[in-house]
Protein backbone atom coordinates (compact mmCIF):
# COMPACT_ATOMS: atom_id res chain seq x y z
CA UNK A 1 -23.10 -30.48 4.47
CA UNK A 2 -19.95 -30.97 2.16
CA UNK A 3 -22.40 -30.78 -1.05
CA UNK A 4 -23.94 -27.28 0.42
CA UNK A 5 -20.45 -25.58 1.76
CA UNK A 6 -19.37 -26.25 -1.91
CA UNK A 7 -22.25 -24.72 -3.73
CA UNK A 8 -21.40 -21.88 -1.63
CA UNK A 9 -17.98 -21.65 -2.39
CA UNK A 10 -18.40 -22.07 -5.80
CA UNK A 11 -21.08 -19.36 -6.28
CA UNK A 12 -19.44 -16.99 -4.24
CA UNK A 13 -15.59 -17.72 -5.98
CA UNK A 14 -17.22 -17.06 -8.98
CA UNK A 15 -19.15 -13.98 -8.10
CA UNK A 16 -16.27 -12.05 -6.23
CA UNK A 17 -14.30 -12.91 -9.51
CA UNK A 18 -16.86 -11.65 -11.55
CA UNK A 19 -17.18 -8.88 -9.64
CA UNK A 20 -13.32 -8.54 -9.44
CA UNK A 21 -12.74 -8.46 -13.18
CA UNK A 22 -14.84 -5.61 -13.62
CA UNK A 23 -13.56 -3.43 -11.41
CA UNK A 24 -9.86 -4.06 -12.11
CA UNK A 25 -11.05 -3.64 -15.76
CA UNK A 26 -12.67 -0.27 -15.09
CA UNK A 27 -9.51 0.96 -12.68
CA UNK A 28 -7.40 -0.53 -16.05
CA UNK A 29 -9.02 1.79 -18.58
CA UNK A 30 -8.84 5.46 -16.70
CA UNK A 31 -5.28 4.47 -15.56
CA UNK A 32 -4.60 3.75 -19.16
CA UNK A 33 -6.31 7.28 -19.91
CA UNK A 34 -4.26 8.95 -17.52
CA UNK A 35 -0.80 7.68 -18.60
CA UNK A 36 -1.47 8.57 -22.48
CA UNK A 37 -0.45 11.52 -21.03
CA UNK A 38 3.45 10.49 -20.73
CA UNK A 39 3.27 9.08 -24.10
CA UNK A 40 5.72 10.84 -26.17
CA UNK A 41 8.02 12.37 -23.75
CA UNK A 42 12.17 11.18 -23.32
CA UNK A 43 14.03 10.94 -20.67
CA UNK A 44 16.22 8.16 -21.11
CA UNK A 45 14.16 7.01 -24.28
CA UNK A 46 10.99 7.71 -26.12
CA UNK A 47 7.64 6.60 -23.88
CA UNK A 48 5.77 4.88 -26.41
CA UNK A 49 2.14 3.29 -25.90
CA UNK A 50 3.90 0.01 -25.33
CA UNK A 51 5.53 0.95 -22.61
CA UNK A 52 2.19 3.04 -20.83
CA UNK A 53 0.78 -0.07 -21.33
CA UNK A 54 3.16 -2.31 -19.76
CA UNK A 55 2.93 -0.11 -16.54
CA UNK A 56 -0.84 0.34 -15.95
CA UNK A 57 -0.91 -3.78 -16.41
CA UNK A 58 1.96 -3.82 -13.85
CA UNK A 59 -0.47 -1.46 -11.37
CA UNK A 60 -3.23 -3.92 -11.22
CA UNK A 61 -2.06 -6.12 -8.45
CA UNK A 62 -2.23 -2.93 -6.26
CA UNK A 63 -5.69 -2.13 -7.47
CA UNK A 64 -6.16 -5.59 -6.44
CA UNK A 65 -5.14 -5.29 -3.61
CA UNK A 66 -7.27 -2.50 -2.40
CA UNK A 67 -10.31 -3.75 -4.07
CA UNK A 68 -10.55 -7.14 -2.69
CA UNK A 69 -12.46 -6.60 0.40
CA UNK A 70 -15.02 -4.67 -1.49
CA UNK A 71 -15.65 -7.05 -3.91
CA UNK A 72 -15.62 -9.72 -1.57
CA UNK A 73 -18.86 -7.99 0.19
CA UNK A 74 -20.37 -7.16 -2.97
CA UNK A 75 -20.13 -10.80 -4.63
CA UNK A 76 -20.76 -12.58 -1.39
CA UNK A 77 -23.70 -10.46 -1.28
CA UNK A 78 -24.72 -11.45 -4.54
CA UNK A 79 -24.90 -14.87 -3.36
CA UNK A 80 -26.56 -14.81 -0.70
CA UNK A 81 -29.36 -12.57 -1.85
CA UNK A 82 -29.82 -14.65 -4.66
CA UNK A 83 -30.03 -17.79 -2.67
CA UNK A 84 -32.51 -16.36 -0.46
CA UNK A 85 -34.67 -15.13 -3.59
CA UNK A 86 -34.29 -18.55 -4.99
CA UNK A 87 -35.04 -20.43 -1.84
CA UNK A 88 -32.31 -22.45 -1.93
CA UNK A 89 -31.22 -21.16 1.42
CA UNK A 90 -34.32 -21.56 3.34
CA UNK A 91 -33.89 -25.48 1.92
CA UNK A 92 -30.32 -25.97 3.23
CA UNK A 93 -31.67 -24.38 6.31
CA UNK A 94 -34.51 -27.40 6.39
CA UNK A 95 -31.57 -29.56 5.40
CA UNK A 96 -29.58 -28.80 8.85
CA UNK A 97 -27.38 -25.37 8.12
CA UNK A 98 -28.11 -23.27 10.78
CA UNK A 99 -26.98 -19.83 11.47
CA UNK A 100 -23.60 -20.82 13.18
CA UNK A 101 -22.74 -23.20 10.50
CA UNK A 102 -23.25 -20.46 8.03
CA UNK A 103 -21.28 -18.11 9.55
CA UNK A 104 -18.39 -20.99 9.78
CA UNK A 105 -18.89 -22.03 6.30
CA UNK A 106 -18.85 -18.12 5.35
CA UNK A 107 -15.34 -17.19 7.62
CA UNK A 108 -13.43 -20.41 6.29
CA UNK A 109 -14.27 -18.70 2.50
CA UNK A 110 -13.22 -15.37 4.28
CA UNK A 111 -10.05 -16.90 5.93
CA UNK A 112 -9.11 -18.03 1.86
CA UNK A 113 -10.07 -14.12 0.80
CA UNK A 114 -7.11 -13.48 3.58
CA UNK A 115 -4.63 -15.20 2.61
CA UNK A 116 -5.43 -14.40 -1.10
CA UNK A 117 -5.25 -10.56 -0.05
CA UNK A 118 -2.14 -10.80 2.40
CA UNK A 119 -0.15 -12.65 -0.76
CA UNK A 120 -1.23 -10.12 -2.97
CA UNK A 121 -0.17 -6.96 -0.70
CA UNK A 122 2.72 -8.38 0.36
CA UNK A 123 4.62 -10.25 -2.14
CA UNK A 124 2.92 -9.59 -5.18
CA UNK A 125 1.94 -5.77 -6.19
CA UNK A 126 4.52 -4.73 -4.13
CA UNK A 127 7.17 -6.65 -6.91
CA UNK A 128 4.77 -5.57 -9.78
CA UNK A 129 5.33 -1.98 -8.62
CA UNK A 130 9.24 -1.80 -8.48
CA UNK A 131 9.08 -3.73 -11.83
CA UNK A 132 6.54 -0.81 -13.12
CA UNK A 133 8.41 2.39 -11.51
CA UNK A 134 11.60 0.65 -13.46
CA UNK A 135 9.95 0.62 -16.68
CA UNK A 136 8.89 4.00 -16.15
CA UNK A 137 12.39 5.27 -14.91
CA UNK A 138 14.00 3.67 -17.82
CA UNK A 139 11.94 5.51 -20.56
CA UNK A 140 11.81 8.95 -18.75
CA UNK A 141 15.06 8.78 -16.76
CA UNK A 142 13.78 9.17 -13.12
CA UNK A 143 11.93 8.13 -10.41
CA UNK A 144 11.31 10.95 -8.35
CA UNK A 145 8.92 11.93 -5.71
CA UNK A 146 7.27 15.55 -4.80
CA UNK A 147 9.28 18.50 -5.68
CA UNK A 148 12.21 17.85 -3.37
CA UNK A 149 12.70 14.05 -3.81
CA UNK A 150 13.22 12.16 -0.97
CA UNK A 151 14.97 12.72 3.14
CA UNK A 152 16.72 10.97 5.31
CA UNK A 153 19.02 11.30 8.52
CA UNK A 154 21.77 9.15 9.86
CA UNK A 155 23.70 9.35 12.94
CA UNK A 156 27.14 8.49 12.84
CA UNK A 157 29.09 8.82 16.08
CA UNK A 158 28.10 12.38 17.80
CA UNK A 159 27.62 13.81 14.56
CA UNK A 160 24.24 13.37 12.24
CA UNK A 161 23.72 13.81 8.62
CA UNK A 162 20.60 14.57 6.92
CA UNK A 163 20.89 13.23 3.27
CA UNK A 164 18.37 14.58 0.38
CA UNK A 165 18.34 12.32 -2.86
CA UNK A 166 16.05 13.92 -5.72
CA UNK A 167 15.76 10.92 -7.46
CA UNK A 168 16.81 7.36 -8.41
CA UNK A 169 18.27 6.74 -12.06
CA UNK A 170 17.12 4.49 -14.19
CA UNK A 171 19.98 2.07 -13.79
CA UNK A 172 19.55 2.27 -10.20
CA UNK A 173 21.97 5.51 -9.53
CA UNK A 174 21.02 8.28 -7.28
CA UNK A 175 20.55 12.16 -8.89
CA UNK A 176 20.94 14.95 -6.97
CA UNK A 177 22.61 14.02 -3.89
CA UNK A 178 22.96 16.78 -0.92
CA UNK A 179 24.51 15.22 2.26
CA UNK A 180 24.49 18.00 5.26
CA UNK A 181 26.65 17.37 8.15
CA UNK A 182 25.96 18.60 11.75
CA UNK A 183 28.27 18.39 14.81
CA UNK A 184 27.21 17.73 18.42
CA UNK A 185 26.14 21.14 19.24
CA UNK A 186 24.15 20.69 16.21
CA UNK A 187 26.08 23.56 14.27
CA UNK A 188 26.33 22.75 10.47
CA UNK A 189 29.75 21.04 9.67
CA UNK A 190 29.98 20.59 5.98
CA UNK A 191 27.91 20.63 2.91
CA UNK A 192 28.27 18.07 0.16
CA UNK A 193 26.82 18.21 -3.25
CA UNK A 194 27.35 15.66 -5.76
CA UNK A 195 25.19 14.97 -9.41
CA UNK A 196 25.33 11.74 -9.04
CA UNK A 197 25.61 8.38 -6.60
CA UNK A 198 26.20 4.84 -6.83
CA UNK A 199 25.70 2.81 -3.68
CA UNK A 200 27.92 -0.28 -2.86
CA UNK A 201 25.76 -2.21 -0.60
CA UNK A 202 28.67 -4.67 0.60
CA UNK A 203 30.54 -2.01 2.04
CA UNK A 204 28.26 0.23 3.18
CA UNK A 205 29.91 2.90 0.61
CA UNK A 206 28.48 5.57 -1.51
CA UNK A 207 30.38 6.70 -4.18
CA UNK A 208 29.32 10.63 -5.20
CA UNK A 209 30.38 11.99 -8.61
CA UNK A 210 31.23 15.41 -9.84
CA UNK A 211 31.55 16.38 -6.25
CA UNK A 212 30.76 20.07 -4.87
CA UNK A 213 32.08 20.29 -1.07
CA UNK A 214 31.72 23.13 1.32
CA UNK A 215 33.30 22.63 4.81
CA UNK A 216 33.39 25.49 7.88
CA UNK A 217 36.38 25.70 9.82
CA UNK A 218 36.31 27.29 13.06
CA UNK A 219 39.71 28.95 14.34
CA UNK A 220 38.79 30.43 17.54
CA UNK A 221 36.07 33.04 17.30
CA UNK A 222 36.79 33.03 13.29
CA UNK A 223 35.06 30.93 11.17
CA UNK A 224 35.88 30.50 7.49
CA UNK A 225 34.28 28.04 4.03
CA UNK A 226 36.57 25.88 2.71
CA UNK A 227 35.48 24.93 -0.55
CA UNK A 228 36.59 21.95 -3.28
CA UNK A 229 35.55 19.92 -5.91
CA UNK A 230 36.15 16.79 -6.77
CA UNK A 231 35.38 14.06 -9.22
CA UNK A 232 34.60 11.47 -7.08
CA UNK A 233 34.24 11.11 -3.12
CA UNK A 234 33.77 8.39 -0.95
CA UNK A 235 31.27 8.63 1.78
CA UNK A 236 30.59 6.02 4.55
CA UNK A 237 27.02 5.16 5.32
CA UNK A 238 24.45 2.56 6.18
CA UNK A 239 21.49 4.17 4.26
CA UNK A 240 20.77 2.12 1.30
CA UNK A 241 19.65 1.93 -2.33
CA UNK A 242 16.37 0.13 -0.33
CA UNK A 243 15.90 2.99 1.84
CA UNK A 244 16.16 5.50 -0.88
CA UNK A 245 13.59 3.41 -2.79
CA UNK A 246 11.23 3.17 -0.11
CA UNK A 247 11.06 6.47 0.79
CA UNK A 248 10.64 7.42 -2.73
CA UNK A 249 7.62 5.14 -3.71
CA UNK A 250 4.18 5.27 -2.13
CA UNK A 251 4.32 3.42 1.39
CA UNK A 252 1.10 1.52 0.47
CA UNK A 253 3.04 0.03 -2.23
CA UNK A 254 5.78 -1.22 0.01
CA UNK A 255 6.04 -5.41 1.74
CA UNK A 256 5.15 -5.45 5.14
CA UNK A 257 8.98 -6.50 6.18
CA UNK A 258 10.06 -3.61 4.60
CA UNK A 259 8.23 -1.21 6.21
CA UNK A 260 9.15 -2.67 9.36
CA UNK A 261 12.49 -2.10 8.39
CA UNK A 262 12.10 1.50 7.08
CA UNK A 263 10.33 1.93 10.49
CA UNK A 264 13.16 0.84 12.72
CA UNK A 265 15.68 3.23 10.74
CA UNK A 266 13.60 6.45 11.09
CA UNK A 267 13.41 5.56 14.78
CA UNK A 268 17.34 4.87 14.76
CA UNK A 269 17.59 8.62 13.67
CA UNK A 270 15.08 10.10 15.34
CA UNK A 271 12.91 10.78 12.37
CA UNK A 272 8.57 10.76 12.60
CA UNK A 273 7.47 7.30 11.26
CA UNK A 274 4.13 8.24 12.36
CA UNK A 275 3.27 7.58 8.62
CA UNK A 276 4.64 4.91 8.03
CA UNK A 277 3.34 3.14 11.61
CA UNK A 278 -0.02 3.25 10.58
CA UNK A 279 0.41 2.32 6.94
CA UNK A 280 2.30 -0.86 8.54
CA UNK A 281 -0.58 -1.54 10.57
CA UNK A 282 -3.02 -1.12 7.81
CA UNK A 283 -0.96 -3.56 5.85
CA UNK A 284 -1.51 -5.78 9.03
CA UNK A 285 -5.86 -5.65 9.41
CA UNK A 286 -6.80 -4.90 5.65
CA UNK A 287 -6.40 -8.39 4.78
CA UNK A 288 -8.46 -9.44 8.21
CA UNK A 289 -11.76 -7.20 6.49
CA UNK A 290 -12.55 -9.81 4.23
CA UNK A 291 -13.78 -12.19 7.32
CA UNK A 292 -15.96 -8.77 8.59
CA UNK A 293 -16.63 -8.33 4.83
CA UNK A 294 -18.21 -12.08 4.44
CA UNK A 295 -19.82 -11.64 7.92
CA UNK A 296 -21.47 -8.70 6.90
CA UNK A 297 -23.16 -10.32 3.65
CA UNK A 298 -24.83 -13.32 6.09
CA UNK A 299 -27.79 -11.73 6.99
CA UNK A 300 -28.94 -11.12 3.53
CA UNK A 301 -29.43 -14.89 2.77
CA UNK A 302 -32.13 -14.42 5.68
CA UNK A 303 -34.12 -11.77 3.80
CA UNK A 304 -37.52 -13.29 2.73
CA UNK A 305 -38.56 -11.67 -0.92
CA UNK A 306 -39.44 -14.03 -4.49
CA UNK A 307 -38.98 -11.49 -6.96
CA UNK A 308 -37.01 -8.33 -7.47
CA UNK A 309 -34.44 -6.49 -5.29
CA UNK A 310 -31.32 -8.06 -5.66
CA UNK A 311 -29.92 -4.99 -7.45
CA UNK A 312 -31.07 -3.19 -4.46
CA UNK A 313 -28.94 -5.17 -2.24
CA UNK A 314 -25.73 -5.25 -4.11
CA UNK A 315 -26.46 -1.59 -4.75
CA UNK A 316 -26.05 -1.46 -0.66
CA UNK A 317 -22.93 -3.92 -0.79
CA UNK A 318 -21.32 -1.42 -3.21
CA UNK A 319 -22.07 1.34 -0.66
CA UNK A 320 -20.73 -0.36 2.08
CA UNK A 321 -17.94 -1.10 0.85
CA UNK A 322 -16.81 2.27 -0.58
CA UNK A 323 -17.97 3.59 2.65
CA UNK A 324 -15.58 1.47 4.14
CA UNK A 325 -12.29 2.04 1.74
CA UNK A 326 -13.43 5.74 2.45
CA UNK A 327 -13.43 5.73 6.43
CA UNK A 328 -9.90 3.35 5.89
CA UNK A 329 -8.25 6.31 3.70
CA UNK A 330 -9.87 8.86 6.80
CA UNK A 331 -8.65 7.28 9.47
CA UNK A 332 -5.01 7.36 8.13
CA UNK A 333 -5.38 10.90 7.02
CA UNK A 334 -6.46 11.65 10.49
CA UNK A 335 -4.35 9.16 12.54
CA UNK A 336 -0.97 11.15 10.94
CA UNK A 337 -2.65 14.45 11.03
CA UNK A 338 -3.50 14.50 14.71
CA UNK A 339 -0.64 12.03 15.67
CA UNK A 340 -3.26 8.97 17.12
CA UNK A 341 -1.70 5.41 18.13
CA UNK A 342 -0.73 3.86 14.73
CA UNK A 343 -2.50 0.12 15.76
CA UNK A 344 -5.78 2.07 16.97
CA UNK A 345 -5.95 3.90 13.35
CA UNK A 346 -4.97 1.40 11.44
CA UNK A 347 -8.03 -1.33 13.55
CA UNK A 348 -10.36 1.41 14.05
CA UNK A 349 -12.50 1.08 10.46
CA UNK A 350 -12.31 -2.95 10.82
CA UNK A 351 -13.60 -2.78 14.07
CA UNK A 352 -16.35 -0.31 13.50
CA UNK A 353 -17.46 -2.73 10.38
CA UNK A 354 -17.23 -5.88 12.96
CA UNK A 355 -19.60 -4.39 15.04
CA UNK A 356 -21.66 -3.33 12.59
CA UNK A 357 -21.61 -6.93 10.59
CA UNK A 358 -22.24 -8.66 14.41
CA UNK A 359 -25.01 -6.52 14.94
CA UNK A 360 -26.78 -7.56 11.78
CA UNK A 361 -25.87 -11.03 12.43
CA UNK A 362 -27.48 -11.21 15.59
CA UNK A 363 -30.54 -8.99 15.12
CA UNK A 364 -31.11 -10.69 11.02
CA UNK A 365 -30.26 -14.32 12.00
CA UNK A 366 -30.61 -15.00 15.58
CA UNK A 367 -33.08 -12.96 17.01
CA UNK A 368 -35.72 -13.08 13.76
């Protein structure tokens, strides 16, 4: 049994690399197209093709990461068509392999695909993207993120603050910095404007430059705008160079710990993380669809054929798994649209594929 579960392995590690390859090499080429566009432009310094380059290469491991399930289905599919063509299966089925040692030899490979994804997700694209978004920032000046940068609220005492940084410098400063100040009645205290921010992390300090202030002083049933401006201003605050980051790159792109993180602060503040629930669930089952995935490509090592339609069947492993990185983007659309549990959006495509891969299983391989 050794000698067969490594013939397995070995076909079907080579396939889904195969397979792998040529997908990250297609993703590779139109993301190379589509940042030719930024050659050229300065910011901080000229983007040259070098440095376009050096950023689509950085964006793999998040193609990666998103493609690994797919072609996990597709190459194991491979295999196991092509084994069953060959009849090579149907002899390690006379040689003692039956269906439930398949499907054990097929989730240990699937349990490897999981790991292999979860590292990748977590650790690695996630440190390949803040590497890429710095090369980026560093040649055109900014990282920035929709037209009104990025939001967050803090609650210090009885009064809150809702802070709005426009983007993050590319030596790590913040641009654009608008902190607004609201008392306990939830009447607007003070406005502060500053052009620029550096964040001292040990002391919980930002430091604002060229400083625009606006503060309303109420003297009875008068109310009057005091207004100064200052070079530099000190402002006490927990919200980080981290959390500024974060809510400024895609949440995809983000570690699983730091989502959880993000999550807890947005709740601290009573800010929707309704977005960023489900994303950190999604982080939590994607890398769990590679055991559906390799469950899913069993039954086709039971289909009986000699000659021809191999290309038929990976033709149907490519449409599954689209189908199913489609219905994974859907449900997350929907889920924050229409405000479902973030766990039960997040599961919901995994478990609609585990049914579907059981089903097969059992009417394929047990039943005929």
């Amino acid at each position: 049994m050794k000698v067969l579960r490594r013939l397995i392995y070995r076909d079907a590690l080579s396939a889904v690399g195969f397979v792998t390859l040529a997908f990250l090499g297609l993703f590779f080429f139109f993301d190379l197209i589509d940042e030719l566009r930024w050659v050229g432009r300065t910011g901080g310094e000229l983007y040259k093709p070098s440095h376009a380059l050096m950023f689509v290469l950085l964006s793999l491991p998040s193609h990666l990461y998103e493609l690994l399930p797919i072609t996990v289905l597709i190459g194991t599919i491979f295999v196991m068509s092509r084994l069953a063509q060959s009849s090579e299966f149907t002899i390690m089925r006379t040689s003692g392999m039956g269906p439930w040692m398949a499907l054990r030899t097929l989730l240990v490979l699937g349990l490897g695909f999981v790991v292999l994804t979860f590292a990748v997700g977590d650790y690695i694209a996630p440190a390949a993207e803040r590497v890429a978004q710095t090369v980026k920032a560093a040649q055109l000046g900014r990282l920035s993120t929709g037209a009104t940068g990025a939001w967050l609220k803090e609650r210090q005492g009885d009064h809150s603050f809702a802070v709005n940084v426009n983007a993050l410098g590319n030596d790590g400063e913040l641009l654009g910095v608008r902190i607004f100040e609201f008392d306990a009645q939830g009447h607007m205290a003070s406005q502060t404007r500053a052009e620029s921010a550096a964040v001292d992390a040990r002391n919980d300090v930002w430091e604002l430059r060229k400083v625009t202030r606006s503060v309303y002083v109420v003297e009875g049933e008068q109310a009057r705008l005091e207004r100064t401006r200052l070079d530099t201003l000190r402002w006490d605050t927990r919200i980080s160079a981290e959390m500024i980051a974060a809510s400024l790159l895609k949440p995809d792109r983000m570690a699983t710990l730091d989502l959880f993180q993000y999550i807890r602060h947005l709740e601290a503040n009573g800010q929707s993380a309704q977005r960023y629930e489900i994303e950190f669930w999604r982080k939590v089952f994607y890398p769990l669809s590679c055991l559906v995935m390799v469950v899913l490509a069993l039954p086709f090592a039971y289909l009986h054929f000699r000659s021809g339609g191999i290309a038929a069947y990976v033709f149907g492993g490519v449409m599954a798994g689209i189908s199913f990185f489609l219905l994974n983007n859907v449900f997350g659309y929907a889920g924050n649209l229409q405000n479902w549990s973030p766990w039960l959006t997040a599961a919901a495509p995994g478990f609609i594929y585990s049914l579907l891969s059981l089903g097969a299983f059992s009417w394929l391989v047990l039943r005929r």
